[in-house]
N, C-alpha and C. Protein backbone atom coordinates (compact mmCIF):
# COMPACT_ATOMS: atom_id res chain seq x y z
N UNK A 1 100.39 100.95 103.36
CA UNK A 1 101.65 100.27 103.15
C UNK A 1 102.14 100.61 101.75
N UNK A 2 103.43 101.01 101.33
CA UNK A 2 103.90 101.29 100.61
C UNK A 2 104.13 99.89 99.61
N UNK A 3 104.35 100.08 98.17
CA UNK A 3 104.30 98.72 97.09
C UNK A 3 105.86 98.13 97.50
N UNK A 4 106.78 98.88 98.26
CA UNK A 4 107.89 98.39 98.95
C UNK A 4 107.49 97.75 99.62
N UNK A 5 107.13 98.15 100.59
CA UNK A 5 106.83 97.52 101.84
C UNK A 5 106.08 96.27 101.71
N UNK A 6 105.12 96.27 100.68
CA UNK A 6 104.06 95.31 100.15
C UNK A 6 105.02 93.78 99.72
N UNK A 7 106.19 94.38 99.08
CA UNK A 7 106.84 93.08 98.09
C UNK A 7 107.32 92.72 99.09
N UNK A 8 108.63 93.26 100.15
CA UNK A 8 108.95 92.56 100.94
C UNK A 8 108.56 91.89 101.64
N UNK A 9 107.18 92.24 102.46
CA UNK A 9 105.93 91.47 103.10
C UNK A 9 105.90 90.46 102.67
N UNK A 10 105.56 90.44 100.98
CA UNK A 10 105.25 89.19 100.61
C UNK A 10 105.91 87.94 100.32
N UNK A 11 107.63 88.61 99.76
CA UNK A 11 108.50 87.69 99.70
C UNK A 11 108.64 87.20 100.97
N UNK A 12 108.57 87.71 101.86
CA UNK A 12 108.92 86.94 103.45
C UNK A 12 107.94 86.19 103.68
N UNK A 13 106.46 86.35 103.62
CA UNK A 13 105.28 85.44 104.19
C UNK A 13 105.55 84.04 103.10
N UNK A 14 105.89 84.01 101.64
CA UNK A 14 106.21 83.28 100.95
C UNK A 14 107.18 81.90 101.30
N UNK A 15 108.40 83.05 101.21
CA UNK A 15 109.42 82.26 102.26
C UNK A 15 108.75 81.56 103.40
N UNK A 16 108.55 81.89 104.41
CA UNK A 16 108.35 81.56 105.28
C UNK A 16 107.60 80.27 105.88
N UNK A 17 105.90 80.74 104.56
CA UNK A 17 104.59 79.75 104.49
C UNK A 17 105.92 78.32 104.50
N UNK A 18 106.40 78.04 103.35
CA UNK A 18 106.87 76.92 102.87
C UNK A 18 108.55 76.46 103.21
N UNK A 19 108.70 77.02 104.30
CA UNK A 19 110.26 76.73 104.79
C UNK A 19 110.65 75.46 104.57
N UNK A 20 109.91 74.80 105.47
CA UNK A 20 110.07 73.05 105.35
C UNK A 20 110.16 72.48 103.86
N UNK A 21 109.88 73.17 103.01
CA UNK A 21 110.44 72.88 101.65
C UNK A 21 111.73 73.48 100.99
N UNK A 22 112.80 73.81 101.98
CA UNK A 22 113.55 74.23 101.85
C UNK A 22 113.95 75.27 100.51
N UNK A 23 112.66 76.13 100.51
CA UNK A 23 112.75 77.50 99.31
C UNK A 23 113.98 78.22 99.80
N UNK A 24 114.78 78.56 99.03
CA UNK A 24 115.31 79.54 98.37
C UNK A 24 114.96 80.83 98.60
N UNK A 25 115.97 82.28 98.49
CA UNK A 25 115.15 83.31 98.35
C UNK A 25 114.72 83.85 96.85
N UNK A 26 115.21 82.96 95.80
CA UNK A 26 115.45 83.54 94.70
C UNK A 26 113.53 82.58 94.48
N UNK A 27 113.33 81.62 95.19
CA UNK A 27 111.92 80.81 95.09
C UNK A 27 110.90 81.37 95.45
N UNK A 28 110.97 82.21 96.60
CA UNK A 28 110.35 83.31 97.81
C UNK A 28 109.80 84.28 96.62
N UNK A 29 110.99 84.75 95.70
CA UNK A 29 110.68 86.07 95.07
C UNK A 29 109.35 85.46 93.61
N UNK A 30 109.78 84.25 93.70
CA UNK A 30 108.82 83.99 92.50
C UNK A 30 107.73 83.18 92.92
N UNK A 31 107.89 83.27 94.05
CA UNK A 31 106.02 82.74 94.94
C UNK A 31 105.45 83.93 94.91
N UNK A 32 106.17 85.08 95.55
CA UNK A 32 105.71 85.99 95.29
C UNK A 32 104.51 87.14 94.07
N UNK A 33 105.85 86.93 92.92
CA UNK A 33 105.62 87.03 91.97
C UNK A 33 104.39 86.50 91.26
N UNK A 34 104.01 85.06 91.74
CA UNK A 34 102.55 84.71 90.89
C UNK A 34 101.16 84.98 91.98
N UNK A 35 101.47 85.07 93.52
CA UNK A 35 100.69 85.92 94.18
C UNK A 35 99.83 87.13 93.51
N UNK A 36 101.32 88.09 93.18
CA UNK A 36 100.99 89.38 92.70
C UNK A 36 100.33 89.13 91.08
N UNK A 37 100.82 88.23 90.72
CA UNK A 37 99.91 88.21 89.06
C UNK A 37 98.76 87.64 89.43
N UNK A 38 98.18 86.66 90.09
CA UNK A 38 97.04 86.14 90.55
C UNK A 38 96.52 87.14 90.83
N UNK A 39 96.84 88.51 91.82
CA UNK A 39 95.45 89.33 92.29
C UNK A 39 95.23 90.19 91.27
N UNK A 40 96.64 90.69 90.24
CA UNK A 40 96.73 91.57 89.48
C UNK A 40 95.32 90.91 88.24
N UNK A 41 95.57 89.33 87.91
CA UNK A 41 94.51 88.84 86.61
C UNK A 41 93.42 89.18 87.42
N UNK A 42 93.08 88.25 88.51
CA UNK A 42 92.05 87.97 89.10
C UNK A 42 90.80 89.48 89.30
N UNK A 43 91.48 90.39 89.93
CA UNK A 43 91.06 91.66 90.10
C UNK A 43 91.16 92.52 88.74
N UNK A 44 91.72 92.18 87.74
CA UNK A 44 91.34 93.44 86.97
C UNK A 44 89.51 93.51 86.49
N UNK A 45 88.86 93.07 86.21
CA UNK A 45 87.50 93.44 86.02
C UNK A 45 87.06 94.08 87.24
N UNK A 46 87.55 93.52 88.24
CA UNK A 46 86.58 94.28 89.61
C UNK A 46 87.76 95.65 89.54
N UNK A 47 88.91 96.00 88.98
CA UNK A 47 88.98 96.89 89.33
C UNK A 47 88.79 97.74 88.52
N UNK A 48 88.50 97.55 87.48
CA UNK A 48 88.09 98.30 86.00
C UNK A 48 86.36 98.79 85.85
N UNK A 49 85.81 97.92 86.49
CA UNK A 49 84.30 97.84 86.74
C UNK A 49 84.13 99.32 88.17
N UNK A 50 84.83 99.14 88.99
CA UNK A 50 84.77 100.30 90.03
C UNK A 50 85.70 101.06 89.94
N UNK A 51 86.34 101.37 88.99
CA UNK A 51 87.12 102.76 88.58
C UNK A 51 88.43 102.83 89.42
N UNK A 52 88.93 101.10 89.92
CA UNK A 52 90.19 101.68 90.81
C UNK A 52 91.10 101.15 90.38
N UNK A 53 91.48 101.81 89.08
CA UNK A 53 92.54 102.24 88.45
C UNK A 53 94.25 102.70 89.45
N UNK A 54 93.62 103.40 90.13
CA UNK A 54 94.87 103.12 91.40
C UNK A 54 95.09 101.63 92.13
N UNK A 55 94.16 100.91 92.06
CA UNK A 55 94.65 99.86 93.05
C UNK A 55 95.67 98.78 91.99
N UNK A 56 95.10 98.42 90.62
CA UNK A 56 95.49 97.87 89.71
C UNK A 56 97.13 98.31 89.70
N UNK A 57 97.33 99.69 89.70
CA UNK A 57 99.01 100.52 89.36
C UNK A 57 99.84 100.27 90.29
N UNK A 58 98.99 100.36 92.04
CA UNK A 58 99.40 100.00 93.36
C UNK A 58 100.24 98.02 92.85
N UNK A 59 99.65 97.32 92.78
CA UNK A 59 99.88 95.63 92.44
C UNK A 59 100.83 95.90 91.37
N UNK A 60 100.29 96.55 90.37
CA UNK A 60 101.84 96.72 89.66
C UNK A 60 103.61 97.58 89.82
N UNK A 61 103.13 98.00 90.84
CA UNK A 61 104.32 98.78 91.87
C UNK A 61 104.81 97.47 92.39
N UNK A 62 103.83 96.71 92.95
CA UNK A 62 104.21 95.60 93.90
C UNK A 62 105.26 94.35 93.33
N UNK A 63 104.41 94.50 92.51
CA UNK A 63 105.49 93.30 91.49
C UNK A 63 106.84 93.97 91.12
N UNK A 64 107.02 95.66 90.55
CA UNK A 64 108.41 95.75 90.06
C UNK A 64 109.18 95.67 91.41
N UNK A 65 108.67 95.97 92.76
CA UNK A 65 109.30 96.17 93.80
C UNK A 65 110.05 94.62 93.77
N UNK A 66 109.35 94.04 93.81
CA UNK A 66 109.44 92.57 94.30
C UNK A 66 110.47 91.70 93.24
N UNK A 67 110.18 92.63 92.15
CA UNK A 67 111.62 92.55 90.81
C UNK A 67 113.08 93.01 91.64
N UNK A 68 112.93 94.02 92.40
CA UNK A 68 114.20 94.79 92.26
C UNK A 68 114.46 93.97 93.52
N UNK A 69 113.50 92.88 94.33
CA UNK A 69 114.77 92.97 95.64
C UNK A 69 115.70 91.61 95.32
């Protein structure tokens, strides 16, 4: 899945999880948003420790995507 494809995914499952709380899409994008910083903090030692330096750049694709929509 492309870091496009990834943000939109996520802004929608976001949206979606919490409808009945009548979110916003501009709310969607910033549920999103701490998703993607949560795996981005959470995972950097495991991804620094196993050399996947791509997956870390991948999450940070994800987030500017998820900037631009």
């Amino acid at each position: 899945m492309t870091a496009k494809e990834k943000a939109s995914d996520l802004v929608f499952i976001c949206g979606k999880s919490i409808t009945n709380l009548n979110m916003n899409y501009q709310q969607a994008k910033q549920c999103a948003l701490i998703v993607v910083d949560e795996i981005i903090n959470i995972g950097y030692w495991t991804f620094m420790e196993s050399g996947g330096k791509q997956e870390q750049e991948y999450w940070q694709e994800v987030k500017t995507e998820i900037e631009k929509l």
